[in-house]
PDB file of N, CA and C in Angstrom:
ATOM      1  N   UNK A   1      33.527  75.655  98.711  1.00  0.00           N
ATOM      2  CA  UNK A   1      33.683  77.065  98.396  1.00  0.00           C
ATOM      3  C   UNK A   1      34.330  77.202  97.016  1.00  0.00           C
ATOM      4  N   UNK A   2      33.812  78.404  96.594  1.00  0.00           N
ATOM      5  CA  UNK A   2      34.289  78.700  94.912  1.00  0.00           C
ATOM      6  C   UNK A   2      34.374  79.966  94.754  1.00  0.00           C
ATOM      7  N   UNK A   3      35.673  79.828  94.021  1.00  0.00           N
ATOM      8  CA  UNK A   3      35.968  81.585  93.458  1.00  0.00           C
ATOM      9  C   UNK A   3      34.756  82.854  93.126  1.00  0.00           C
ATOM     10  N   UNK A   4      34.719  83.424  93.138  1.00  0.00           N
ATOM     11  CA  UNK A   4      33.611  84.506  93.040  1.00  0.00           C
ATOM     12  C   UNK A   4      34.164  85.103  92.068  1.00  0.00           C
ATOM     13  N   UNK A   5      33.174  85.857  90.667  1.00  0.00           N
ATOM     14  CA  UNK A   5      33.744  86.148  89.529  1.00  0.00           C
ATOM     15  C   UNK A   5      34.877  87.580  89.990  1.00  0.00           C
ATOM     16  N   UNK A   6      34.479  88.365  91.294  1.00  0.00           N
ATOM     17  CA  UNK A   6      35.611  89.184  91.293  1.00  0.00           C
ATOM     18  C   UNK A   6      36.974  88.877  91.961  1.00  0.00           C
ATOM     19  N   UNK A   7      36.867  87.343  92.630  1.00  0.00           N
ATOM     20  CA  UNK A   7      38.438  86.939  93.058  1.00  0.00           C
ATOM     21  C   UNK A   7      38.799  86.044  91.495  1.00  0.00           C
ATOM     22  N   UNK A   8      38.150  85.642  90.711  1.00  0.00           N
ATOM     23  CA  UNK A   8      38.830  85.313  89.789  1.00  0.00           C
ATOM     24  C   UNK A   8      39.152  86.465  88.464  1.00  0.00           C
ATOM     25  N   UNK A   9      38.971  87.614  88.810  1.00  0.00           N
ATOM     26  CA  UNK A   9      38.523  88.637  87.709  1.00  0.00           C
ATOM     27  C   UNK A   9      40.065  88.888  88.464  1.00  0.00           C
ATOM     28  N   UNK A  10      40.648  89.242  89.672  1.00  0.00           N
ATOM     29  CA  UNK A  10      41.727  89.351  90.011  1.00  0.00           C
ATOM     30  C   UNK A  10      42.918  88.360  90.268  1.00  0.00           C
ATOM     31  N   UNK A  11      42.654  87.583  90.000  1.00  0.00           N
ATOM     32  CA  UNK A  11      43.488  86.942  89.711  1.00  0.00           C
ATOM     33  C   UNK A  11      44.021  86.946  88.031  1.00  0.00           C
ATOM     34  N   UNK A  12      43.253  87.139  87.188  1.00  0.00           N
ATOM     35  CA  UNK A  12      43.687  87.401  85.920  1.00  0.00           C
ATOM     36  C   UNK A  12      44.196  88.788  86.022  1.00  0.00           C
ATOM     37  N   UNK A  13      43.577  89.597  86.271  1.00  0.00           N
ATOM     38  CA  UNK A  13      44.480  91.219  86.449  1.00  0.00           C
ATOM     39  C   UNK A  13      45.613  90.822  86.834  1.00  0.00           C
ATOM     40  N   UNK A  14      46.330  89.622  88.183  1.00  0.00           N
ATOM     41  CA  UNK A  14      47.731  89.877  88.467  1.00  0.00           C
ATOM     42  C   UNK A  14      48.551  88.978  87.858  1.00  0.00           C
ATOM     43  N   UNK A  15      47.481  88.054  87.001  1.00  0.00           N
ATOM     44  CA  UNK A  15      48.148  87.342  85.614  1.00  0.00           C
ATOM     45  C   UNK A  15      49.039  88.194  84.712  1.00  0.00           C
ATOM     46  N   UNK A  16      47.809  88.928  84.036  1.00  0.00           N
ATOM     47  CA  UNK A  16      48.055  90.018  82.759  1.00  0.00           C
ATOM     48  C   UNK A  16      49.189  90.827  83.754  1.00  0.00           C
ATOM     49  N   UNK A  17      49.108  91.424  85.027  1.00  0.00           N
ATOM     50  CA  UNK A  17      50.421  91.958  85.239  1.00  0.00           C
ATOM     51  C   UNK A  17      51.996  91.357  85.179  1.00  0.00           C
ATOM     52  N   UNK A  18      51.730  90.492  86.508  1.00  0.00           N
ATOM     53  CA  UNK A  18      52.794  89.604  86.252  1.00  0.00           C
ATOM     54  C   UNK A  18      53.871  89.085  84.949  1.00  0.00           C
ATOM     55  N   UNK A  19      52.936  88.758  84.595  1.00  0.00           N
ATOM     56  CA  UNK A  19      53.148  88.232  82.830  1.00  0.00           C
ATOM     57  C   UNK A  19      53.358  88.673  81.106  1.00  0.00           C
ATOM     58  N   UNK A  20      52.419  90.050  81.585  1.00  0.00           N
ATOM     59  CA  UNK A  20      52.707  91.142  80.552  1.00  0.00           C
ATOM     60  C   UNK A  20      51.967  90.968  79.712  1.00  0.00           C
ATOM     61  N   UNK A  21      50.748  89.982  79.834  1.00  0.00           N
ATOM     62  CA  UNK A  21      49.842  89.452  78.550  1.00  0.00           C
ATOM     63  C   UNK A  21      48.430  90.034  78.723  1.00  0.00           C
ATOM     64  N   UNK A  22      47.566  90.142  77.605  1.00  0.00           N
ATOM     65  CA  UNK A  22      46.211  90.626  77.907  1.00  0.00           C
ATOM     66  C   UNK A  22      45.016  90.155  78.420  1.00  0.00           C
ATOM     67  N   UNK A  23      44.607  90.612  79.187  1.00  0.00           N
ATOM     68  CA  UNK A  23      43.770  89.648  80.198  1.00  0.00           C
ATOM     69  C   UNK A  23      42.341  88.583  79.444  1.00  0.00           C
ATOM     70  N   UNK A  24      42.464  89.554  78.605  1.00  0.00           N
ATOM     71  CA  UNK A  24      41.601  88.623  77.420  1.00  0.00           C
ATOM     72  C   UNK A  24      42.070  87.228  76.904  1.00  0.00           C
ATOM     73  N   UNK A  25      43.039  87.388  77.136  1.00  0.00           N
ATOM     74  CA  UNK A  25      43.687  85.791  76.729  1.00  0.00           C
ATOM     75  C   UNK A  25      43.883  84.882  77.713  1.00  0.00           C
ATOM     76  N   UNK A  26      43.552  85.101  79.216  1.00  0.00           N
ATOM     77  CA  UNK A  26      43.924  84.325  80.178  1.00  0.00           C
ATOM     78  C   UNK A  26      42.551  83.726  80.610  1.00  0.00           C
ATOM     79  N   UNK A  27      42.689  82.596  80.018  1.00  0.00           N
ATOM     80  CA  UNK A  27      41.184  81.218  80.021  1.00  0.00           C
ATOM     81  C   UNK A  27      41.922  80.737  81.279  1.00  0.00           C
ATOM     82  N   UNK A  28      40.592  79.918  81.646  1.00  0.00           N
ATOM     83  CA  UNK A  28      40.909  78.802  82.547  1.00  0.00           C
ATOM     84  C   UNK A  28      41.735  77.955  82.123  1.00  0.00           C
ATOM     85  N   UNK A  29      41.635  77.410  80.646  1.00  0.00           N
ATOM     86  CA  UNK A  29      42.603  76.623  80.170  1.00  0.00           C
ATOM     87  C   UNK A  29      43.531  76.817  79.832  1.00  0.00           C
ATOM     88  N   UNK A  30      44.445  78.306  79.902  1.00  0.00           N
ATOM     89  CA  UNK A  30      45.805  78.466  78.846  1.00  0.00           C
ATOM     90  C   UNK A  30      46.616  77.979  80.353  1.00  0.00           C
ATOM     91  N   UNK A  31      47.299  77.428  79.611  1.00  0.00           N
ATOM     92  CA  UNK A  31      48.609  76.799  80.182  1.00  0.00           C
ATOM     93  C   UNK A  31      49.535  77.613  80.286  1.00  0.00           C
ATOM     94  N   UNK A  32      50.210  78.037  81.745  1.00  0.00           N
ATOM     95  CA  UNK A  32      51.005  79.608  82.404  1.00  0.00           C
ATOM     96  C   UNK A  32      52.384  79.121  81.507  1.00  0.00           C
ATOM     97  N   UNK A  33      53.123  78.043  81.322  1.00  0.00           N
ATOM     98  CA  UNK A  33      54.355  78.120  80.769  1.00  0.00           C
ATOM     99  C   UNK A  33      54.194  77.869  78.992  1.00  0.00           C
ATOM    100  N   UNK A  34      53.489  77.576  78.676  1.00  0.00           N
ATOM    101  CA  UNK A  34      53.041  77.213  77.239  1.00  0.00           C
ATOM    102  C   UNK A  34      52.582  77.913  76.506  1.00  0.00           C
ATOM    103  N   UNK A  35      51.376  78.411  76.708  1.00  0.00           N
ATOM    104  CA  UNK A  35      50.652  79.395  76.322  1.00  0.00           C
ATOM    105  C   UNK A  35      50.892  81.035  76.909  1.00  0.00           C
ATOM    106  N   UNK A  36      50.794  81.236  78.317  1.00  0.00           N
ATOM    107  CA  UNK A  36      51.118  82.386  78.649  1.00  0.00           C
ATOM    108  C   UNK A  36      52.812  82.833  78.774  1.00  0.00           C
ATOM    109  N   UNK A  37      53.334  81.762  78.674  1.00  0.00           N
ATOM    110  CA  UNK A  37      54.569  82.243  78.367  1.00  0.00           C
ATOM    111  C   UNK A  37      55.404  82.710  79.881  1.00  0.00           C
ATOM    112  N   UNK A  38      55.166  82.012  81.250  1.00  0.00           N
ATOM    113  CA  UNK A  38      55.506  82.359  82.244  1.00  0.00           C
ATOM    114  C   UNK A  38      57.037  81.547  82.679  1.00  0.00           C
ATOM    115  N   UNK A  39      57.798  82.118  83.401  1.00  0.00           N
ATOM    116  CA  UNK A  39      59.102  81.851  83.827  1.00  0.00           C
ATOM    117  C   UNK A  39      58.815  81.125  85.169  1.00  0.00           C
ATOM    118  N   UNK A  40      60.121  81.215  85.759  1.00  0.00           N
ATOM    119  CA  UNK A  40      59.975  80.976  87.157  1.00  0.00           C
ATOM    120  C   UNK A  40      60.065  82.277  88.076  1.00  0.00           C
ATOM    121  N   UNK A  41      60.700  83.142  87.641  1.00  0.00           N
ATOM    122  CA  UNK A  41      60.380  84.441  88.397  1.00  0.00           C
ATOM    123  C   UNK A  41      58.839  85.144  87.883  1.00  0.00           C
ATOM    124  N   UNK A  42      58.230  84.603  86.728  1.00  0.00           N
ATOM    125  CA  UNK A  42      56.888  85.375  86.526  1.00  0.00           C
ATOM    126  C   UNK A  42      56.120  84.946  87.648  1.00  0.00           C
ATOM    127  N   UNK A  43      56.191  83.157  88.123  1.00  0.00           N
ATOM    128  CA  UNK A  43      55.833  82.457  88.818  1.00  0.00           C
ATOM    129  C   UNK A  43      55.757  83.059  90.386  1.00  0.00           C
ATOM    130  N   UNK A  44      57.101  83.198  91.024  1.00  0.00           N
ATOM    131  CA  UNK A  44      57.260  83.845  92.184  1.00  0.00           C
ATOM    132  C   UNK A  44      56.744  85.207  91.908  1.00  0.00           C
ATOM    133  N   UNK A  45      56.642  86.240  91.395  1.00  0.00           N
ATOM    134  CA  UNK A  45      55.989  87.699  90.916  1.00  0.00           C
ATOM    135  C   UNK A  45      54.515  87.074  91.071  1.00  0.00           C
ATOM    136  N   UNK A  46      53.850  86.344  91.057  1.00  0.00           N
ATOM    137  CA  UNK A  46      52.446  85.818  90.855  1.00  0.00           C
ATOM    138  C   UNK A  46      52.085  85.333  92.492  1.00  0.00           C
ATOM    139  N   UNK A  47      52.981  84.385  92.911  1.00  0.00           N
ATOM    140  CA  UNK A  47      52.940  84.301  94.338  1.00  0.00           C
ATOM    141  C   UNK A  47      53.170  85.241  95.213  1.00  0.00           C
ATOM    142  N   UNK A  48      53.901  85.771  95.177  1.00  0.00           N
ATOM    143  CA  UNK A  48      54.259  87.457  96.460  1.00  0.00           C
ATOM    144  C   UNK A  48      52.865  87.982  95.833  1.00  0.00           C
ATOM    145  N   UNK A  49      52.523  88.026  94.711  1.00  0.00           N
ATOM    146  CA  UNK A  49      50.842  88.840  94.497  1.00  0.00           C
ATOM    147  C   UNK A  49      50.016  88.642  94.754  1.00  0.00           C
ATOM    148  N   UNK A  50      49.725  87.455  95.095  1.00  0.00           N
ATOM    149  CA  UNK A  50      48.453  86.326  95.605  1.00  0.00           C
ATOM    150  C   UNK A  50      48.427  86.456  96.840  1.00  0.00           C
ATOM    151  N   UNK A  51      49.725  86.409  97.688  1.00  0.00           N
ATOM    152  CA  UNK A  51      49.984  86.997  98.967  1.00  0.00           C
ATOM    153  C   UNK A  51      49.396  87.782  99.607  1.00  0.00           C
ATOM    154  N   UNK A  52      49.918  88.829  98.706  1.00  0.00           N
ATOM    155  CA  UNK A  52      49.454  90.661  98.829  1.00  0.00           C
ATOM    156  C   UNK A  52      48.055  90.784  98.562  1.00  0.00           C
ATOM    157  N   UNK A  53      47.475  89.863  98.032  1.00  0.00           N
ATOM    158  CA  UNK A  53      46.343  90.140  97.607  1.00  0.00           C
ATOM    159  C   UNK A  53      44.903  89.215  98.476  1.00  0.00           C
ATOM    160  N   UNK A  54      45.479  87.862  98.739  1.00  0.00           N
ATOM    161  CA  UNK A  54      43.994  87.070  99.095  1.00  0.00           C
ATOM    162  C   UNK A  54      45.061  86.081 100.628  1.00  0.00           C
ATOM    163  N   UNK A  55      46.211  86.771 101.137  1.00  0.00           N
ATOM    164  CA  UNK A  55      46.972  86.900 102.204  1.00  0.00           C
ATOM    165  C   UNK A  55      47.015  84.687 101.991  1.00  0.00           C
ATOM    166  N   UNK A  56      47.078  84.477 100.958  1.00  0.00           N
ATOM    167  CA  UNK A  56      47.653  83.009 100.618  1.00  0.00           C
ATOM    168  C   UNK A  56      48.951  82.695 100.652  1.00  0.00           C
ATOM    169  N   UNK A  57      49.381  81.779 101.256  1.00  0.00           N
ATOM    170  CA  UNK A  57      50.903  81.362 100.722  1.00  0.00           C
ATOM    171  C   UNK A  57      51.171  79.982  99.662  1.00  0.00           C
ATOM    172  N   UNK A  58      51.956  80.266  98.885  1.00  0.00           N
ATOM    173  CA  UNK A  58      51.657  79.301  97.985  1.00  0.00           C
ATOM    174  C   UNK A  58      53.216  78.341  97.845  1.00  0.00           C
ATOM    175  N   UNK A  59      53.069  76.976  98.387  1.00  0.00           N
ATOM    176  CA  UNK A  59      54.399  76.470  98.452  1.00  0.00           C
ATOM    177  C   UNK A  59      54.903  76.012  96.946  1.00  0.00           C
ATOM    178  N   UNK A  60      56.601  75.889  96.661  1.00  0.00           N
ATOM    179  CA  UNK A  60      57.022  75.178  95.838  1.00  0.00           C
ATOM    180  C   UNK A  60      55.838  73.845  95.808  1.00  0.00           C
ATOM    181  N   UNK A  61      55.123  72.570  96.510  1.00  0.00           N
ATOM    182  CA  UNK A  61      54.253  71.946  95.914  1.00  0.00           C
ATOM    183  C   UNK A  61      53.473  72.068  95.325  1.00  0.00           C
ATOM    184  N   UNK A  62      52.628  73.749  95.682  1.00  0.00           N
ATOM    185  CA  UNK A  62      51.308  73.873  95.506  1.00  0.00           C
ATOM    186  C   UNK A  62      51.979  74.200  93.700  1.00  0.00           C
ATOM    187  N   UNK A  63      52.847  75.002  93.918  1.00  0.00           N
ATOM    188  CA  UNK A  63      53.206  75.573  92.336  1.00  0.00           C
ATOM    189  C   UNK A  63      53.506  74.588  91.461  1.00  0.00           C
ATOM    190  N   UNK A  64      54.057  73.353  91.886  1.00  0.00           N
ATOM    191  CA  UNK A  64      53.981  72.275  91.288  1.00  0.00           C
ATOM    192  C   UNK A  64      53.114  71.793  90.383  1.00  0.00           C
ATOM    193  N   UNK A  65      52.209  72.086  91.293  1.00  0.00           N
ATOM    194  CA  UNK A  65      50.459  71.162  90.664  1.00  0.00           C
ATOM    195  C   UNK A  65      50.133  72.405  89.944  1.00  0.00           C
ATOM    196  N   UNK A  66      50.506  73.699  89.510  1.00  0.00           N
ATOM    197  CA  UNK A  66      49.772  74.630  88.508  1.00  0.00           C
ATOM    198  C   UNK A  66      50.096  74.561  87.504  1.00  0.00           C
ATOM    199  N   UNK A  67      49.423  73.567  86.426  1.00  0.00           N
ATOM    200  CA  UNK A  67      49.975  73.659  84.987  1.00  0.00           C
ATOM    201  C   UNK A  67      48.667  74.916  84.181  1.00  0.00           C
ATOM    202  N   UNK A  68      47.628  74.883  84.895  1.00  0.00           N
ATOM    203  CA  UNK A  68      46.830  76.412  84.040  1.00  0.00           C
ATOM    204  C   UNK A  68      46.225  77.200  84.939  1.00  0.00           C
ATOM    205  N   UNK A  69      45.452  77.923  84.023  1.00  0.00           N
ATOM    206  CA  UNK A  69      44.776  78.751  85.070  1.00  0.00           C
ATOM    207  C   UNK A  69      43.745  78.209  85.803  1.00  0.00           C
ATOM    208  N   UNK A  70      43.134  77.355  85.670  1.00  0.00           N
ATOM    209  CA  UNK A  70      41.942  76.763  86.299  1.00  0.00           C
ATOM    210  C   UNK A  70      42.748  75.963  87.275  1.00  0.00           C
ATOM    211  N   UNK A  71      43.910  75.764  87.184  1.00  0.00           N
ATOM    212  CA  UNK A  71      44.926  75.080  88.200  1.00  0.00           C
ATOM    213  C   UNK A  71      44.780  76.072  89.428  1.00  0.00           C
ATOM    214  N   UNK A  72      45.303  77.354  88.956  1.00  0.00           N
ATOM    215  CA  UNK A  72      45.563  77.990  89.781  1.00  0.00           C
ATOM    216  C   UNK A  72      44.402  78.624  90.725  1.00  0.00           C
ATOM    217  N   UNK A  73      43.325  78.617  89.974  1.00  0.00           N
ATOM    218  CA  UNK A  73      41.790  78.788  90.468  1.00  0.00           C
ATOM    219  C   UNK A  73      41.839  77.854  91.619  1.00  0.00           C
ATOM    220  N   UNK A  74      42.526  76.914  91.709  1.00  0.00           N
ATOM    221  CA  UNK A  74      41.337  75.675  92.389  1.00  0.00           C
ATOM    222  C   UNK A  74      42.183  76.214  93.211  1.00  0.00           C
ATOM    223  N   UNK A  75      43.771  75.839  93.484  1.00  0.00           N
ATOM    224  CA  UNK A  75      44.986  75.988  94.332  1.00  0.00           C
ATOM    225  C   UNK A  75      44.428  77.332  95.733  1.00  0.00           C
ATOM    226  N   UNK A  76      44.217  78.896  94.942  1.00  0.00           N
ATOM    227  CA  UNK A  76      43.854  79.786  95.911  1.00  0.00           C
ATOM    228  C   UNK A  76      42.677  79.962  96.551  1.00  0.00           C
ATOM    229  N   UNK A  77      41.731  78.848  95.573  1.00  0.00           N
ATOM    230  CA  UNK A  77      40.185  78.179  96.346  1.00  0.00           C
ATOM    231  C   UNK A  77      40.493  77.265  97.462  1.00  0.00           C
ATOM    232  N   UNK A  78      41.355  76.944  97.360  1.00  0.00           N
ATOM    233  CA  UNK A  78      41.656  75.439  98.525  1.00  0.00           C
ATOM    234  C   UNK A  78      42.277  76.531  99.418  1.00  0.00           C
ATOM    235  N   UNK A  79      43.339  77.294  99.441  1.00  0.00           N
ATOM    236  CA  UNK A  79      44.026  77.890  99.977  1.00  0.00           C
ATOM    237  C   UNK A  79      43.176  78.938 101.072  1.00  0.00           C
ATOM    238  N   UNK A  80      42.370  79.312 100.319  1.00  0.00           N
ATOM    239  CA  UNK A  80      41.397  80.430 101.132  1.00  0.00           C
ATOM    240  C   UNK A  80      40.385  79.811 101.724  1.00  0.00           C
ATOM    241  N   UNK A  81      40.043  78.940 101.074  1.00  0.00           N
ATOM    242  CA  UNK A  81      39.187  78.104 102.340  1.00  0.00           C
ATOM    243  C   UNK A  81      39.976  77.474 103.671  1.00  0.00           C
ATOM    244  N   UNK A  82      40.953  76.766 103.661  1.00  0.00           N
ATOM    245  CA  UNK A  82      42.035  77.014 104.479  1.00  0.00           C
ATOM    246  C   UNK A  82      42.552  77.368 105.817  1.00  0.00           C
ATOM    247  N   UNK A  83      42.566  78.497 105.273  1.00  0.00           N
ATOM    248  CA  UNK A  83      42.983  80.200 105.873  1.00  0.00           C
ATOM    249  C   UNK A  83      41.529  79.812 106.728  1.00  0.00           C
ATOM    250  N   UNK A  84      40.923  79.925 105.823  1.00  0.00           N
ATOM    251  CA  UNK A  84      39.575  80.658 106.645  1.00  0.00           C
ATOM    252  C   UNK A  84      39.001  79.562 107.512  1.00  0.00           C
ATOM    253  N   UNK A  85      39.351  78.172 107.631  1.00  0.00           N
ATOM    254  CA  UNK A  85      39.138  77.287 108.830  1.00  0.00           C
ATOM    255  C   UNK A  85      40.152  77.335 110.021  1.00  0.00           C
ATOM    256  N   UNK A  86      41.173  78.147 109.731  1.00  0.00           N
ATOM    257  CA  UNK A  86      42.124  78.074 111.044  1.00  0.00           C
ATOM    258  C   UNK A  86      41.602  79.080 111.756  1.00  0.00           C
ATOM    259  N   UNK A  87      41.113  80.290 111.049  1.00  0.00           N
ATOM    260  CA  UNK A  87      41.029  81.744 111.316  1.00  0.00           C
ATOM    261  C   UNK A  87      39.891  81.342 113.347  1.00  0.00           C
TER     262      UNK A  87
END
């Protein structure tokens, strides 16, 4: 299973929110602490949103392994597939 351009079209919307940056700039490749310029509370603000949004939970490991956005692509792809085998 793979993101669909409107779960990844939202996930950059709660990028650019979260983060305060323009969604035009959020590639698969920019790097959330480097390039986008993310904290550790932008981080948790991004998780409670992902939550709220595609009902994922995302552990201190999983956040571990997100150094970009295509990180984070794969992470709520694995995650929602997941979900959706326990369901």
């Amino acid at each position: 299973m793979t993101l669909n351009h409107m779960q990844e079209a939202t996930i950059r919307a709660l990028l650019s929110f979260c983060l305060g940056c323009n969604e035009e700039s959020i590639l698969p490749e920019s790097d959330l602490v480097n390039q986008l310029y993310a904290d550790s509370l932008d981080l948790l603000d991004l998780a409670m949103a992902l939550y709220d949004e595609f009902n994922v939970e995302l552990t201190i490991e999983d956040m571990l392994k997100i150094k970009t956005v295509g990180d984070l692509y794969k992470v709520v792809q694995f995650k929602i597939g997941s979900e959706g085998e326990k369901a």
